[in-house]
Protein backbone atom coordinates (compact mmCIF):
# COMPACT_ATOMS: atom_id res chain seq x y z
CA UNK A 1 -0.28 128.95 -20.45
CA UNK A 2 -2.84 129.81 -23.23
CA UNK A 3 -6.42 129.49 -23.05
CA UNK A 4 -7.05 127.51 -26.20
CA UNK A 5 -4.22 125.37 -27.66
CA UNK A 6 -3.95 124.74 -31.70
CA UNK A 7 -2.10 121.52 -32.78
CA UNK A 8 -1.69 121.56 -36.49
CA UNK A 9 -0.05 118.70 -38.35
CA UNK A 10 1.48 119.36 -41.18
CA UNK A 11 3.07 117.71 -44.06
CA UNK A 12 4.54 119.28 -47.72
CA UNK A 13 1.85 121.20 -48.02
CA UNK A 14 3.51 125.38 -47.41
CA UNK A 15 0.56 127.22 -48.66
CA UNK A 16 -2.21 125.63 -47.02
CA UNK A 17 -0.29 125.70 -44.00
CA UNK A 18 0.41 129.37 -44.19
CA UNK A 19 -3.36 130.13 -45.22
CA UNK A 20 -3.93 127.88 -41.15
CA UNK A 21 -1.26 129.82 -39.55
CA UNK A 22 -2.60 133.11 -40.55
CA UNK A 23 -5.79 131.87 -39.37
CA UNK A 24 -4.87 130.60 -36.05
CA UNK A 25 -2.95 134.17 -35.55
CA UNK A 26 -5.97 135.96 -36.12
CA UNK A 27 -7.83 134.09 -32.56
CA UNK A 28 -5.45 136.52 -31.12
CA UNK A 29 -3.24 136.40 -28.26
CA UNK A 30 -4.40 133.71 -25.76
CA UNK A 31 -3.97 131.44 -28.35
CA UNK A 32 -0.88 128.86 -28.31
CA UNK A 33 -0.28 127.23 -32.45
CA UNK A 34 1.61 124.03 -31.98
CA UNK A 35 3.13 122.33 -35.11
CA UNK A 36 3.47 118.62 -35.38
CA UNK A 37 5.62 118.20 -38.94
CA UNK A 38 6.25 115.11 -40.29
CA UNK A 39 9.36 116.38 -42.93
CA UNK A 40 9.48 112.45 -44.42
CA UNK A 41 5.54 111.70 -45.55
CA UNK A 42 5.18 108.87 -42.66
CA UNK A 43 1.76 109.28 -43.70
CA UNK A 44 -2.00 109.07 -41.24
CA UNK A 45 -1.18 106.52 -38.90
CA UNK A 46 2.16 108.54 -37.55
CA UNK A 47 0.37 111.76 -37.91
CA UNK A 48 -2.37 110.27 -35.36
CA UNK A 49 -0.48 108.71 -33.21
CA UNK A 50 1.62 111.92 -32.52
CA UNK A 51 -1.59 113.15 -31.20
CA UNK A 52 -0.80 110.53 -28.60
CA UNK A 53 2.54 111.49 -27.51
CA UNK A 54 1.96 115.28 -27.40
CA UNK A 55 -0.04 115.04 -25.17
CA UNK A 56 2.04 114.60 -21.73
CA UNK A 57 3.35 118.36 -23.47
CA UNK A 58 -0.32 120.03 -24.17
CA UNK A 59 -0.12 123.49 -21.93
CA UNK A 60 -3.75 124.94 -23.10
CA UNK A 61 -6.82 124.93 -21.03
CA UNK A 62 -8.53 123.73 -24.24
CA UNK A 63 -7.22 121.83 -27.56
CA UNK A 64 -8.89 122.33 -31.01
CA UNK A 65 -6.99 120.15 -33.82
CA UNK A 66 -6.89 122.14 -36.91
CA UNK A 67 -4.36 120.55 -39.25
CA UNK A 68 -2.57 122.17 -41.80
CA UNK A 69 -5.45 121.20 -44.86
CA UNK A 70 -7.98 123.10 -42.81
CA UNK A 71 -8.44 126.98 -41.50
CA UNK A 72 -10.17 128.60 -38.88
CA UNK A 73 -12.73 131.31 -40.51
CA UNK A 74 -14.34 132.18 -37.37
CA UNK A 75 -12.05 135.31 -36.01
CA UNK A 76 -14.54 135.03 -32.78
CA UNK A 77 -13.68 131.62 -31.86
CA UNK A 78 -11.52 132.32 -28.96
CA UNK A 79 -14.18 134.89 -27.01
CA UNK A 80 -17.11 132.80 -27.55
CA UNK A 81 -15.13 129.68 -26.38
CA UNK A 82 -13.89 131.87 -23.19
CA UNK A 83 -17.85 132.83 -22.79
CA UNK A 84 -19.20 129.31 -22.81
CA UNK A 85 -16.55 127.99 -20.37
CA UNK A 86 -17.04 130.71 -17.79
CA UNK A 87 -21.42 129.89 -17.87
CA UNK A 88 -20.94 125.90 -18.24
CA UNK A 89 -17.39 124.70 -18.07
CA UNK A 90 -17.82 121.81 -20.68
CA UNK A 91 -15.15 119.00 -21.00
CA UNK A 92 -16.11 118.98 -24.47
CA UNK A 93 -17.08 122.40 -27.01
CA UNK A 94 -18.43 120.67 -29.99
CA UNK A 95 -18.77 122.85 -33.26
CA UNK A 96 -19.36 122.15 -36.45
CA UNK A 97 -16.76 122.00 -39.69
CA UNK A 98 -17.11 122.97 -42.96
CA UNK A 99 -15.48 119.76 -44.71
CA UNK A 100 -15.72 120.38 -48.41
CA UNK A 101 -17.50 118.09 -50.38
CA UNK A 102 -18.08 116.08 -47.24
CA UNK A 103 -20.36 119.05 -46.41
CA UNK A 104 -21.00 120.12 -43.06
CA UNK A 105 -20.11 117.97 -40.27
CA UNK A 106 -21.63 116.85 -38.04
CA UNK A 107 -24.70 116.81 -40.23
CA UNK A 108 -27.75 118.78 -38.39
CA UNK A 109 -29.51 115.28 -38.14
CA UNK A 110 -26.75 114.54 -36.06
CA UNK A 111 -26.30 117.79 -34.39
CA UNK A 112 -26.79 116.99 -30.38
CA UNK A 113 -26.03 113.08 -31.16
CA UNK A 114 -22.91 110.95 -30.56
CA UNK A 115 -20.83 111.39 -33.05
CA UNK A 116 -20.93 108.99 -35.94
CA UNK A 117 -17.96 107.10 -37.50
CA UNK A 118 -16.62 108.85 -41.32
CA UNK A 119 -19.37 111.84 -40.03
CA UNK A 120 -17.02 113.71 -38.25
CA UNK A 121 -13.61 115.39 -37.88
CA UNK A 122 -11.33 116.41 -35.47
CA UNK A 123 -11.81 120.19 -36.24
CA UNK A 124 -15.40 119.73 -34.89
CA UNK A 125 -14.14 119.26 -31.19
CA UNK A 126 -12.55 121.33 -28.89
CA UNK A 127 -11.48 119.51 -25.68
CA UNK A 128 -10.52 120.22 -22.05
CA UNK A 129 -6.98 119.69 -21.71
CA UNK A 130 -6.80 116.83 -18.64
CA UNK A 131 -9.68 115.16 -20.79
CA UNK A 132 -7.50 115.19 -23.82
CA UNK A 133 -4.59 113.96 -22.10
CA UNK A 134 -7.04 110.81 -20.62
CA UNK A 135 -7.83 109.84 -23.86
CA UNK A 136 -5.11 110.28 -26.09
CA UNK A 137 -4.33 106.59 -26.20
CA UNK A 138 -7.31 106.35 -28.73
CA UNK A 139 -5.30 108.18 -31.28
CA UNK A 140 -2.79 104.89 -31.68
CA UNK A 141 -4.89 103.24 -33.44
CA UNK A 142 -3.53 104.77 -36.25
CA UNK A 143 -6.27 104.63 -38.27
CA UNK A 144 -7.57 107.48 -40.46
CA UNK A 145 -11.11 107.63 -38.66
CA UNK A 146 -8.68 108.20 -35.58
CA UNK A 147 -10.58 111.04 -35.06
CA UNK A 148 -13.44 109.50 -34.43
CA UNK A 149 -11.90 106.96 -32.14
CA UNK A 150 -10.71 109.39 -29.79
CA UNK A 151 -13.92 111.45 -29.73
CA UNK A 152 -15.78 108.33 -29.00
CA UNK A 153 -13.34 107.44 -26.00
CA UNK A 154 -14.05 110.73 -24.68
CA UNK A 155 -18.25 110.14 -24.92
CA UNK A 156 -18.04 107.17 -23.19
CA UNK A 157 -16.17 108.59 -20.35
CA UNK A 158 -18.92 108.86 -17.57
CA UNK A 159 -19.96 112.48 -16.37
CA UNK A 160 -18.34 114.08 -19.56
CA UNK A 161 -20.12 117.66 -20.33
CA UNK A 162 -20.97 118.40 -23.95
CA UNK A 163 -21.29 121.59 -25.04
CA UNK A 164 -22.83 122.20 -28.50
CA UNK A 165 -21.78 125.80 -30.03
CA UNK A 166 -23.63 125.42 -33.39
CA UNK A 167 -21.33 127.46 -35.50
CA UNK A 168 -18.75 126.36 -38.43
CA UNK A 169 -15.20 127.30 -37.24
CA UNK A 170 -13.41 125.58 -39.51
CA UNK A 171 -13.16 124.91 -43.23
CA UNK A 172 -11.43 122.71 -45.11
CA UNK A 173 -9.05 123.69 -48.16
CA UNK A 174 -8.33 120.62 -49.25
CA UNK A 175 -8.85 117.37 -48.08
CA UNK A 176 -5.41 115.59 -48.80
CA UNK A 177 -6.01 112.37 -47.21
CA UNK A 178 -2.00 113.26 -45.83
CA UNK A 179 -0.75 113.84 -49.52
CA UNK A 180 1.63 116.67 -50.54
CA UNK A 181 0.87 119.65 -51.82
């Protein structure tokens, strides 16, 4: 079992998903890179909802989303993430994502807050397997602010620990909106 797990969903798009496995290889070793490909273009809603039905399968301690349009810039990631477990053994790491023209999300203003609908993506959370797993039903919505569905389901969840790791460890290359390449 790895430490941190990486689901990346891909679709058409062989570049940008090479420039997000190289990334996810550089996190080193106790790092697990899981591919959900959709080969057909199903499109949002049956990318999200695979989020759903992976996750009886998830085998990490922790799950970071990063899909296929984004990379992982922060070579760190996987020691800092091992540091803040072993001092406060969060349910939730939240970090922030560079999203392009979208800017940085979350937003400082909202840095510390519940995360707000369209102001956040599912790079910007890294979450405790078993939690995951208890909220994955919020990804069948199939909506494209998914994302935010499920992060929201986990918030609400009584007794949940936040951590807040206020570095970007993610960046966008393109935002496709589930488009080829």
């Amino acid at each position: 079992m790895a430490f941190l797990e990486v689901i990346t969903r891909a679709y058409a798009r062989p570049n940008m998903l090479e420039a997000n496995r190289r990334s996810v290889e550089r996190l080193g070793d106790d790092v697990k890179h899981t591919l959900l490909y959709d080969g057909v273009g199903r499109g949002i809603p049956w990318a999200q909802e695979q989020l759903e039905g992976y996750a009886p399968y998830l085998k990490g301690d922790y799950i970071w989303i990063l899909d296929d349009d984004d990379r992982c810039d922060r070579d760190t990631l996987v020691d800092e993430l091992k540091a803040i477990v072993v001092e406060h053994d969060p349910d939730v790491i939240m970090v922030r994502m560079n999203h392009g023209p979208r800017g940085i999300l979350p937003r400082l203003e909202d840095w510390g807050e519940l995360p707000r609908c369209a102001l956040i993506g599912c790079s910007a959370y890294i979450v405790k397997r078993e939690v995951f797993q208890r909220h994955a039903s919020a990804w069948s919505t199939g909506r494209y602010e998914s994302d935010y569905d499920f992060i929201a389901s986990v918030f609400s969840e009584d007794g949940i620990k936040v951590y807040w790791h206020e570095v970007i460890a993610s960046n966008v290359q393109r935002i496709s909106y589930g488009e080829a390449a």
